[in-house]
Protein backbone atom coordinates (compact mmCIF):
# COMPACT_ATOMS: atom_id res chain seq x y z
CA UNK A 1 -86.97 32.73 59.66
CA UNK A 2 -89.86 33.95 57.96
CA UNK A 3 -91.04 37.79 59.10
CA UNK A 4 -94.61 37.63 60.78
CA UNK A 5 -97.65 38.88 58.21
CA UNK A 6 -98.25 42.05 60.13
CA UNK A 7 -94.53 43.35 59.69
CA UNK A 8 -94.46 42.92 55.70
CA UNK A 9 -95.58 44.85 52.79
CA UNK A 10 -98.13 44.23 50.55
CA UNK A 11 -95.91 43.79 48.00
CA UNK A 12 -93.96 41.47 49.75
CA UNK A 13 -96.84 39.16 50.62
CA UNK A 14 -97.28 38.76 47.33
CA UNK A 15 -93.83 37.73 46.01
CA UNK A 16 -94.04 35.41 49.19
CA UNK A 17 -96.90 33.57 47.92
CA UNK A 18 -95.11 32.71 44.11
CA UNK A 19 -93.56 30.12 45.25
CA UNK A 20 -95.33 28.17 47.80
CA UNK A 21 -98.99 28.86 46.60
CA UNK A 22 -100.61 26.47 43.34
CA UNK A 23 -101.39 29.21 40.34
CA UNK A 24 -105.23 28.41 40.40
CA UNK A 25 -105.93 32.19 41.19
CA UNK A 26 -104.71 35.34 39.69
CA UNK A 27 -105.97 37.65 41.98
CA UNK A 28 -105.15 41.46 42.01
CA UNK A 29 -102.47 42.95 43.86
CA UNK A 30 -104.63 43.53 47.22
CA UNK A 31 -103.42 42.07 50.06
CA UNK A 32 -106.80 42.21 53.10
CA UNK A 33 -105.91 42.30 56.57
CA UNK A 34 -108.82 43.47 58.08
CA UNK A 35 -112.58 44.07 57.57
CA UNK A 36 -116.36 45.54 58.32
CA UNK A 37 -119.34 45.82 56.94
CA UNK A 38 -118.98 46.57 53.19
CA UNK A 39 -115.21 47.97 53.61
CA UNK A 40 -111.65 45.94 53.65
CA UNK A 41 -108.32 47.11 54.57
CA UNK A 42 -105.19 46.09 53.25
CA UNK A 43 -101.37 45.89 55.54
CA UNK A 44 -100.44 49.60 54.72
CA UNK A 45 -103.98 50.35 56.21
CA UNK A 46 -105.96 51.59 52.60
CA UNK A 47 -109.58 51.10 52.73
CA UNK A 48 -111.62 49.26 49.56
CA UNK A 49 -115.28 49.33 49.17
CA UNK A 50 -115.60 45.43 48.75
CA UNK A 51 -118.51 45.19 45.12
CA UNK A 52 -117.65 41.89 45.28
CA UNK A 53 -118.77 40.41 48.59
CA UNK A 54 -117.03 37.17 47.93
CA UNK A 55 -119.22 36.09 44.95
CA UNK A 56 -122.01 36.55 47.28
CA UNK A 57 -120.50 34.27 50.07
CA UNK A 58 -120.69 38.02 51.86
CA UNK A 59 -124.12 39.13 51.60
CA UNK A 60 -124.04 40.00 55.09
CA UNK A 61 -121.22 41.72 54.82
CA UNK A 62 -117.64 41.14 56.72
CA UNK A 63 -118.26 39.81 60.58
CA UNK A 64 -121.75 40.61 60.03
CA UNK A 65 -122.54 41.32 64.41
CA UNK A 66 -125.66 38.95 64.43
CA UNK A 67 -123.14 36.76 62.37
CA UNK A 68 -119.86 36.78 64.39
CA UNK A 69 -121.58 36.63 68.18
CA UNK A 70 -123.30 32.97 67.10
CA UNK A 71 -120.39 31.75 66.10
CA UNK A 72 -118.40 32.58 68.69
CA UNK A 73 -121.45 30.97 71.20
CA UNK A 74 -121.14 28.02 69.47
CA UNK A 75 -116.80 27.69 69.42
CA UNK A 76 -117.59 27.88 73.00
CA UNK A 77 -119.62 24.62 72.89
CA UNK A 78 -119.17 22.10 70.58
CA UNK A 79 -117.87 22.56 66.81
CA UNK A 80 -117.59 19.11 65.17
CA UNK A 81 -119.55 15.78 65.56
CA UNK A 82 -119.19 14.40 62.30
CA UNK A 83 -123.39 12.87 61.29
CA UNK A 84 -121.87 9.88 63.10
CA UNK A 85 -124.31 11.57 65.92
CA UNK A 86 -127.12 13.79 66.35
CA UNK A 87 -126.47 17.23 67.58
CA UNK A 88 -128.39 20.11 68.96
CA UNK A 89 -127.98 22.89 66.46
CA UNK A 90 -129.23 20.68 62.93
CA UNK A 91 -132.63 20.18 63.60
CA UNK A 92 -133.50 23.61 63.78
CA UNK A 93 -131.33 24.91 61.25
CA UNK A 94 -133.06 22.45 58.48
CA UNK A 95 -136.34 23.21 59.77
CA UNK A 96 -135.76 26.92 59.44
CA UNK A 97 -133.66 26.80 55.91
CA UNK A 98 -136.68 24.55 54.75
CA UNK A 99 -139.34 26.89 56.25
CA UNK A 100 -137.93 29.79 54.79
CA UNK A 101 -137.33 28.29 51.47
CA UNK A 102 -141.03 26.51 51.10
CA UNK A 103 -139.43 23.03 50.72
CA UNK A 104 -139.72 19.72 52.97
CA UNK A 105 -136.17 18.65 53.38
CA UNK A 106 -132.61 19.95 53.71
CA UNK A 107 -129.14 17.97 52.68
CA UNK A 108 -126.10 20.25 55.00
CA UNK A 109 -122.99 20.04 53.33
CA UNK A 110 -120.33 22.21 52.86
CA UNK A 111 -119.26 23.85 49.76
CA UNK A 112 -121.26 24.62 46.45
CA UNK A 113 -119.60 21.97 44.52
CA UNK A 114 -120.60 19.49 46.97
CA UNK A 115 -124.02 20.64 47.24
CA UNK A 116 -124.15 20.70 42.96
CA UNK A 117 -122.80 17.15 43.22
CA UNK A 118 -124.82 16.37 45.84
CA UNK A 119 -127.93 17.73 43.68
CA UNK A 120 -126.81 15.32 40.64
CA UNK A 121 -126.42 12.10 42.73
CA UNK A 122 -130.43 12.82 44.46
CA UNK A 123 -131.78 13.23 40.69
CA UNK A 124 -129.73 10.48 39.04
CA UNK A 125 -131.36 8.26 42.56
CA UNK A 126 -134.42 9.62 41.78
CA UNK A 127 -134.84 8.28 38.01
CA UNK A 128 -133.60 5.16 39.39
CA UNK A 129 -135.54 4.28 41.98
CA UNK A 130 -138.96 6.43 41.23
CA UNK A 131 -139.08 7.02 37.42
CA UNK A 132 -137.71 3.82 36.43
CA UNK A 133 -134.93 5.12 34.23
CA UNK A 134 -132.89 1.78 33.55
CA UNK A 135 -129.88 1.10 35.67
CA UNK A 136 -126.82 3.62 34.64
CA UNK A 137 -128.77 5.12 31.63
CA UNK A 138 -130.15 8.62 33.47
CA UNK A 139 -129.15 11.72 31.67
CA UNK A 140 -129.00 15.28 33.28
CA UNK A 141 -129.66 18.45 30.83
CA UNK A 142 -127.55 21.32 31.21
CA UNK A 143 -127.05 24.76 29.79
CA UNK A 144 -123.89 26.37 27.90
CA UNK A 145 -121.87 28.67 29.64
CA UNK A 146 -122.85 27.22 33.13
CA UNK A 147 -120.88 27.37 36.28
CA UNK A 148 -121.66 25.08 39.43
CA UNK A 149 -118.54 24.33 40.74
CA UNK A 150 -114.84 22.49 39.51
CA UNK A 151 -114.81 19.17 40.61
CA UNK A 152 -114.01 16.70 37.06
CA UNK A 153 -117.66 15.93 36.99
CA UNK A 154 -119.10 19.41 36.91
CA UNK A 155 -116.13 20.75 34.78
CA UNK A 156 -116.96 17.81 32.03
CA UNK A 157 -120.30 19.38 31.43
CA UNK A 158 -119.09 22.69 31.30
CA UNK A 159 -118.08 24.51 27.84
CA UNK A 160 -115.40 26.85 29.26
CA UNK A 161 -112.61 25.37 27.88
CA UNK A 162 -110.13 26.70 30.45
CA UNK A 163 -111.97 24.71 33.57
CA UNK A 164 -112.02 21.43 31.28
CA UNK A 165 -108.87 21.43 29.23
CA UNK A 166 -106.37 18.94 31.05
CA UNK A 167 -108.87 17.19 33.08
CA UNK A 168 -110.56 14.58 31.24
CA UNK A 169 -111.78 12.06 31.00
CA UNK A 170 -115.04 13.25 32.11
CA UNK A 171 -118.15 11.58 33.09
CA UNK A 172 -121.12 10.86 30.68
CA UNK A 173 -124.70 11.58 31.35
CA UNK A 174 -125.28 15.48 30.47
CA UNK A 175 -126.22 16.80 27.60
CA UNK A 176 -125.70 20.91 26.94
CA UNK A 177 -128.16 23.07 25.20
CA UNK A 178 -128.22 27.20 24.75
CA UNK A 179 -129.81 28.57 27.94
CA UNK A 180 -132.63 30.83 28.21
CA UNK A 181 -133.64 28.25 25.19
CA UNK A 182 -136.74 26.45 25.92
CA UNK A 183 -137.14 24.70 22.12
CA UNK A 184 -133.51 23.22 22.67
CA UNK A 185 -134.20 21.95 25.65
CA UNK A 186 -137.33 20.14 25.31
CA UNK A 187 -135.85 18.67 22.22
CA UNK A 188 -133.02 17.21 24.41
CA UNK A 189 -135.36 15.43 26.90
CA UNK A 190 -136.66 12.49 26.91
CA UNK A 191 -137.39 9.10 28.91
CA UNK A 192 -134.03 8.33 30.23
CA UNK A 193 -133.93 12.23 32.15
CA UNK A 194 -133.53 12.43 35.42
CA UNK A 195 -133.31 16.16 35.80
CA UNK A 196 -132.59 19.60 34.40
CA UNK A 197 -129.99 21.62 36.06
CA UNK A 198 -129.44 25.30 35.53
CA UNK A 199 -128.57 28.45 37.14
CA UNK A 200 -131.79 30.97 37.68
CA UNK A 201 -129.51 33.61 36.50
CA UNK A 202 -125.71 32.98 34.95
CA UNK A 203 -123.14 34.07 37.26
CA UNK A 204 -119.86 33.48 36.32
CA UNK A 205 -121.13 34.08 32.63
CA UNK A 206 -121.21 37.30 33.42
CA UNK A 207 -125.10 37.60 34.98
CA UNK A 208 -126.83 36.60 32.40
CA UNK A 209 -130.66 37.01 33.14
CA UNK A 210 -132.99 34.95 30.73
CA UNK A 211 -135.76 36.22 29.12
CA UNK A 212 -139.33 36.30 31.20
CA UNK A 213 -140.75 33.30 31.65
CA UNK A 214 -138.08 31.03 31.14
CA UNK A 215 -137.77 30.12 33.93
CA UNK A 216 -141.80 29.41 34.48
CA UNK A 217 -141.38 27.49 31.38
CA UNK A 218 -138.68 25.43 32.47
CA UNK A 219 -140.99 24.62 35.53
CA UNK A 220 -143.95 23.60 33.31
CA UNK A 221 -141.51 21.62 30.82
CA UNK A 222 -140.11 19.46 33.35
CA UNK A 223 -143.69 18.87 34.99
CA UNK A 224 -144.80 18.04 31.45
CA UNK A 225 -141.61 15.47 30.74
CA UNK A 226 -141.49 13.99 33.54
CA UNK A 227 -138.18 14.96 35.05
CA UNK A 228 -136.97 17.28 38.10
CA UNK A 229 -135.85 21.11 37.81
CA UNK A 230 -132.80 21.87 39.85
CA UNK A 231 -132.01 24.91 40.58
CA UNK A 232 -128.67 26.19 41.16
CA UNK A 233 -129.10 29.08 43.01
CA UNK A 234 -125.43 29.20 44.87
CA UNK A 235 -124.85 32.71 43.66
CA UNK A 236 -127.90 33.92 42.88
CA UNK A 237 -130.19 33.02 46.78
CA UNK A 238 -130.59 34.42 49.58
CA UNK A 239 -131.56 37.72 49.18
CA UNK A 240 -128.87 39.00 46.41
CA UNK A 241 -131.54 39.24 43.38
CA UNK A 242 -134.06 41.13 45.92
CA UNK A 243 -135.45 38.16 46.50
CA UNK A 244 -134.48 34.98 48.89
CA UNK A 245 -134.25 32.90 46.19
CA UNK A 246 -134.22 34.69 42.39
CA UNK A 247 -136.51 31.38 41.08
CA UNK A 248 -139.42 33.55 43.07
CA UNK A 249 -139.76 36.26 40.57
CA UNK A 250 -141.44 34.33 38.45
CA UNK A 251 -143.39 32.56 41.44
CA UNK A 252 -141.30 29.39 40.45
CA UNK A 253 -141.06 26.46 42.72
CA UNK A 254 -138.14 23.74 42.14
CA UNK A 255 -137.64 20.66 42.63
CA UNK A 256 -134.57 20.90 44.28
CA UNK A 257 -132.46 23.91 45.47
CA UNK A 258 -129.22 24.40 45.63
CA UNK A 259 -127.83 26.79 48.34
CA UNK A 260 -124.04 27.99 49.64
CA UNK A 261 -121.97 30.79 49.83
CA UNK A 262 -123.83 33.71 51.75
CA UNK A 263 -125.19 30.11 54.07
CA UNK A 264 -122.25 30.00 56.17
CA UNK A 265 -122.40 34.28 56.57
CA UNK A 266 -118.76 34.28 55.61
CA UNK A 267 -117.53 32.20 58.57
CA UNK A 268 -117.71 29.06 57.60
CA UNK A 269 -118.06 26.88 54.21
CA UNK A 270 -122.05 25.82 54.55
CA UNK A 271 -123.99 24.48 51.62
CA UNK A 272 -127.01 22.85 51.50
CA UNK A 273 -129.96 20.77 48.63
CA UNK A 274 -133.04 21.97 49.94
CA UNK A 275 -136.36 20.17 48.43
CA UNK A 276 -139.24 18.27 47.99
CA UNK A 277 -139.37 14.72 50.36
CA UNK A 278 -140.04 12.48 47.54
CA UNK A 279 -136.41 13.51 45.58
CA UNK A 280 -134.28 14.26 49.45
CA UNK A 281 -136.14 10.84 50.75
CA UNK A 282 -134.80 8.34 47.93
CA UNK A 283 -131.50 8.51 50.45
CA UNK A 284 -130.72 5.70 52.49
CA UNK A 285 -128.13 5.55 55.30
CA UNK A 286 -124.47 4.92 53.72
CA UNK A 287 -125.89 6.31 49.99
CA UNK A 288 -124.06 9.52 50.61
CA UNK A 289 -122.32 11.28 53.38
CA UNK A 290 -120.17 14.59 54.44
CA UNK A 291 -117.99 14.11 57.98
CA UNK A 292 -118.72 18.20 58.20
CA UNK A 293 -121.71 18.13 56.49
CA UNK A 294 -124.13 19.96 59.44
CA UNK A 295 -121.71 20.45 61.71
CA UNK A 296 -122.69 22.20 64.63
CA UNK A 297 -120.68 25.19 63.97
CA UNK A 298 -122.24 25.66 60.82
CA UNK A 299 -125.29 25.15 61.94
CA UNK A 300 -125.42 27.63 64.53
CA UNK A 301 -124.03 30.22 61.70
CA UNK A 302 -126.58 29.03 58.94
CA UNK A 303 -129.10 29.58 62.08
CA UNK A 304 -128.01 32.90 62.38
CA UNK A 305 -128.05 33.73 58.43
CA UNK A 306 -131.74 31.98 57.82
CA UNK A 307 -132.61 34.58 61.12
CA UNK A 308 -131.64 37.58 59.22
CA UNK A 309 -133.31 36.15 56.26
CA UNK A 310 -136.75 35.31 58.05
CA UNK A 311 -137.19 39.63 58.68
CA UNK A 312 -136.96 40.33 54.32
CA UNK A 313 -134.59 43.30 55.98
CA UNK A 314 -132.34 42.14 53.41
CA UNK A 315 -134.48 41.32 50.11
CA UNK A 316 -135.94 44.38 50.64
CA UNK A 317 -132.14 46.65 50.66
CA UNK A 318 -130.77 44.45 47.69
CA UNK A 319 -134.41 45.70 45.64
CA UNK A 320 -134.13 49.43 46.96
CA UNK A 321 -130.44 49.53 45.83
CA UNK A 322 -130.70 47.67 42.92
CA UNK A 323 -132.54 50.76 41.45
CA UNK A 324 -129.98 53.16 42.27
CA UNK A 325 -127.50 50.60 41.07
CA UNK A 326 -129.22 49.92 37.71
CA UNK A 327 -129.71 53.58 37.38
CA UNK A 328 -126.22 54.56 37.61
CA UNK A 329 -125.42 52.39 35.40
CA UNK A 330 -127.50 53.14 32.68
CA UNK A 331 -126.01 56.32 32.90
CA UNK A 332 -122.74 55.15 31.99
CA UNK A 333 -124.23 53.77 28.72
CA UNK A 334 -122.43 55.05 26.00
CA UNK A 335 -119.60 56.64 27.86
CA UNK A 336 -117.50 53.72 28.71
CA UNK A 337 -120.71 50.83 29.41
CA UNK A 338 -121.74 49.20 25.98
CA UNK A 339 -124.52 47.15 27.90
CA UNK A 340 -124.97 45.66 31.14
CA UNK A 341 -127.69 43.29 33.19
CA UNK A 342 -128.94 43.84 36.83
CA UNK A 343 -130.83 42.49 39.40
CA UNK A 344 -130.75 43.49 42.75
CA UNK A 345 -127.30 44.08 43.78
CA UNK A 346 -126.08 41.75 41.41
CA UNK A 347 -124.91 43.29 37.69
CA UNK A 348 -122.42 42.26 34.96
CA UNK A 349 -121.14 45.58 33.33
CA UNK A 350 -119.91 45.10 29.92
CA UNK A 351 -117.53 47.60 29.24
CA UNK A 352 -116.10 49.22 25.47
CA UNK A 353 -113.13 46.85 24.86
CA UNK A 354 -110.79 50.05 23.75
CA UNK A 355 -111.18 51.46 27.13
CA UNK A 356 -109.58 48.27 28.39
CA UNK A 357 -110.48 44.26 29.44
CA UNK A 358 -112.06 43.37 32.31
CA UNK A 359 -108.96 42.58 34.69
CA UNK A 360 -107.93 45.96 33.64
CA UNK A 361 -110.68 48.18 34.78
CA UNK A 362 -111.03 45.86 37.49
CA UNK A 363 -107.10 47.01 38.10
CA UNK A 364 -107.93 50.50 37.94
CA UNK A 365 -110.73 50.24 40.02
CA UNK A 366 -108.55 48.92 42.57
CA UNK A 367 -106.53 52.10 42.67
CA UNK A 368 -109.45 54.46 43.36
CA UNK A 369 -110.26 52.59 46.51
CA UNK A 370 -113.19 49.95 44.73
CA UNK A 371 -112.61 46.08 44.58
CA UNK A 372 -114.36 44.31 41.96
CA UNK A 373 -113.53 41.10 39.84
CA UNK A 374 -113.77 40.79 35.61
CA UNK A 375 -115.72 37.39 33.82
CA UNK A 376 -114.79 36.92 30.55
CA UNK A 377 -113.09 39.55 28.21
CA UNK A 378 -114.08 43.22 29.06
CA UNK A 379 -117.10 42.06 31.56
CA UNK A 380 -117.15 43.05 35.41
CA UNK A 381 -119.58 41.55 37.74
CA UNK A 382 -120.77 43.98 40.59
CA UNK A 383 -121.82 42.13 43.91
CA UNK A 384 -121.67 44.50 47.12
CA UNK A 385 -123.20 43.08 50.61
CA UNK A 386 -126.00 43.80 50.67
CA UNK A 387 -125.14 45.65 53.88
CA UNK A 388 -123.92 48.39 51.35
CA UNK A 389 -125.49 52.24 51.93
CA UNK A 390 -126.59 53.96 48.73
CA UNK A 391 -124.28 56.66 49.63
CA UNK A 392 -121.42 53.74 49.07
CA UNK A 393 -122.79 52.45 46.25
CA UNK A 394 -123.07 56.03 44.23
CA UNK A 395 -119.41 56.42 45.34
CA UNK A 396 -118.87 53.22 43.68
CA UNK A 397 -120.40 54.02 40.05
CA UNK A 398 -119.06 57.45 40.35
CA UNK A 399 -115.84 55.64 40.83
CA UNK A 400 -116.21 53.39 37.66
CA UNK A 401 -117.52 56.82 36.06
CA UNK A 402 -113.74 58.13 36.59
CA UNK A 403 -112.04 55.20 35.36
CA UNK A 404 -114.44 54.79 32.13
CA UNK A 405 -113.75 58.32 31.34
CA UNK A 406 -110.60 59.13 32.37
CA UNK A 407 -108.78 55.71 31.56
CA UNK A 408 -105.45 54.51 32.99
């Protein structure tokens, strides 16, 4: 018989997992038991300072109090209707998520991928049924180096050739231009688009921040064509740029928003397509669907994040500390750091590629009590909760300091 989780070894945990477990990961060698606040502790009982946060699905933090006490309410009452009925925790959920967001109309569904799917079939519905776009002809623009999710459709737009290779064929209808490129992409527009679809800020790229304006001008280009601006803002919203959604540093409003992750507080998967009621009211009963899409239990949780958003508490911490983050960064500049982007609590750190790649550092991180996660080649991404004390986050940079300058 198998030994219980609590009685093994880190080590063994891992070997247990070779076998049994499909190789879509390759996490590092930490095996999390436990957890609070911006901290996580492994089965031998060693403390990390999480920089990661779960790609921003932990904004709040781990079991965030405000968090953990709504969801337990709600597993007290009622966790699962399926949309097949009404129940009472959706209205006000979407009424506060749209509030708080300056849009008309939410979509609940679950995951990002879903909600980035989700966000596809609205505009392709759209051109259809309000542009005129003929029947099967509606083209989506995209940008290079995007990530919204890994379902075949999304992957076939994507140009990372490790998330497509092996899992064609792939869907037409997108076409790919150089982001933070406005030129390219008004040259790939034209009267068959139903939308343009980008991240406000690059992610998985490795944070890639386009230039100012960019942004406004995608806004104003999309106005001008004729065609909707969707804004993938999975990684990038609520709160983690300093703002609750990082389209509103340039006072940009989309047509539709894309939202996950840091919605379901860590808890539970929640996603949602937040947006204007002439794109979210093209849907007709039957046209698309989700059995756990605005479930109550998520619903009560997304509640209880778009409550913490509603005080700025958060927006406000992620803008403070994104200074002393930024800062300590540039100070590694030259001494380890060949360049990085920040915003917020939210940086990719590229680092000297004879110091060593990004899993590396990453690896050596791990040993001096620090958990973040490398992109591509020698690039980290840095994503605390936002729950994080300065005093934590200067331990943090001093600990990339040590491992910059002191190597293996």
């Amino acid at each position: 018989m198998t030994a219980p989780a609590h009685t093994r070894s880190s080590a063994e945990l891992i070997r247990a997992e070779e076998p049994v477990l499909a190789h879509n990961y390759h996490p590092l060698p930490v095996v999390v038991a436990s957890a609070e606040g911006a901290w996580v502790e492994d089965v031998e009982g060693r403390r990390y300072l999480d920089m990661l946060a779960g790609y921003s699905a932990l904004n709040f933090g781990h079991r965030h109090p405000a968090l953990i006490e709504a969801a337990h309410r709600q597993l007290d009452r009622l966790t699962l209707t399926s949309r097949a009925f009404h129940n009472d925790r959706l209205a006000e959920f979407a009424e506060r998520l749209a509030e708080l967001t300056g849009h008309d109309m939410v979509l609940p569904m679950n995951t990002g991928a879903e909600a980035v799917e989700s966000g596809i079939k609205l505009a392709r519905k759209w051109a259809y049924d309000v542009k005129g776009v003929p029947a099967d002809r509606a083209t989506i623009v995209v940008a290079a180096d995007n990530f919204h999710g890994r379902t075949t459709t999304i992957v076939g737009f994507s140009t990372d050739e490790t998330a497509r290779t092996g899992f064609g064929p792939f869907a037409p209808g997108f076409r790919i231009v150089p982001y933070n490129d406005l030129a390219a992409m008004e040259a790939a527009i034209d009267d068959t688009t139903a939308a343009v679809l980008i991240e406000p800020i690059q992610g998985e790229a490795g944070v890639i921040i386009p230039d100012d304006g960019y942004l406004a001008g995608v806004r104003e280009l999309t106005r001008r064509k004729g065609c909707l601006f969707v804004a993938d803002e999975i990684q990038s919203g609520l709160g983690r740029t300093g703002r609750t959604l990082a389209v509103e540093h340039e006072g940009v409003v989309p047509d539709l928003v894309l939202l996950g992750k840091a919605l379901g507080g860590g808890i539970v998967p929640v996603s949602a397509v937040v947006g204007s009621r002439e794109v979210l009211g093209v849907l007709r009963p039957g046209e698309h669907g989700s059995t756990f899409g605005g479930n109550p239990l998520a619903a009560a949780v997304g509640t209880a994040v778009v409550e913490l958003l509603e005080t700025g508490e958060f927006q406000a911490r992620a803008a403070e500390l994104g200074v002393i983050l930024r800062d300590g960064l540039t100070e590694l500049v030259g001494r380890g750091v060949v360049g990085f982007r920040a915003r917020g609590l939210w940086a990719g750190v590229d680092i000297d590629p004879a110091i060593g790649t990004g899993r590396e550092i990453s690896e050596r991180l791990m040993r001096e009590g620090v958990l973040a996660k490398d992109t591509h080649g020698s690039t980290i991404r840095l994503a605390p909760p936002l729950t994080v004390t300065a005093e934590e986050l200067r331990s943090a940079i001093g600990s990339l300091e040590k491992v910059l300058t002191q190597g293996a």
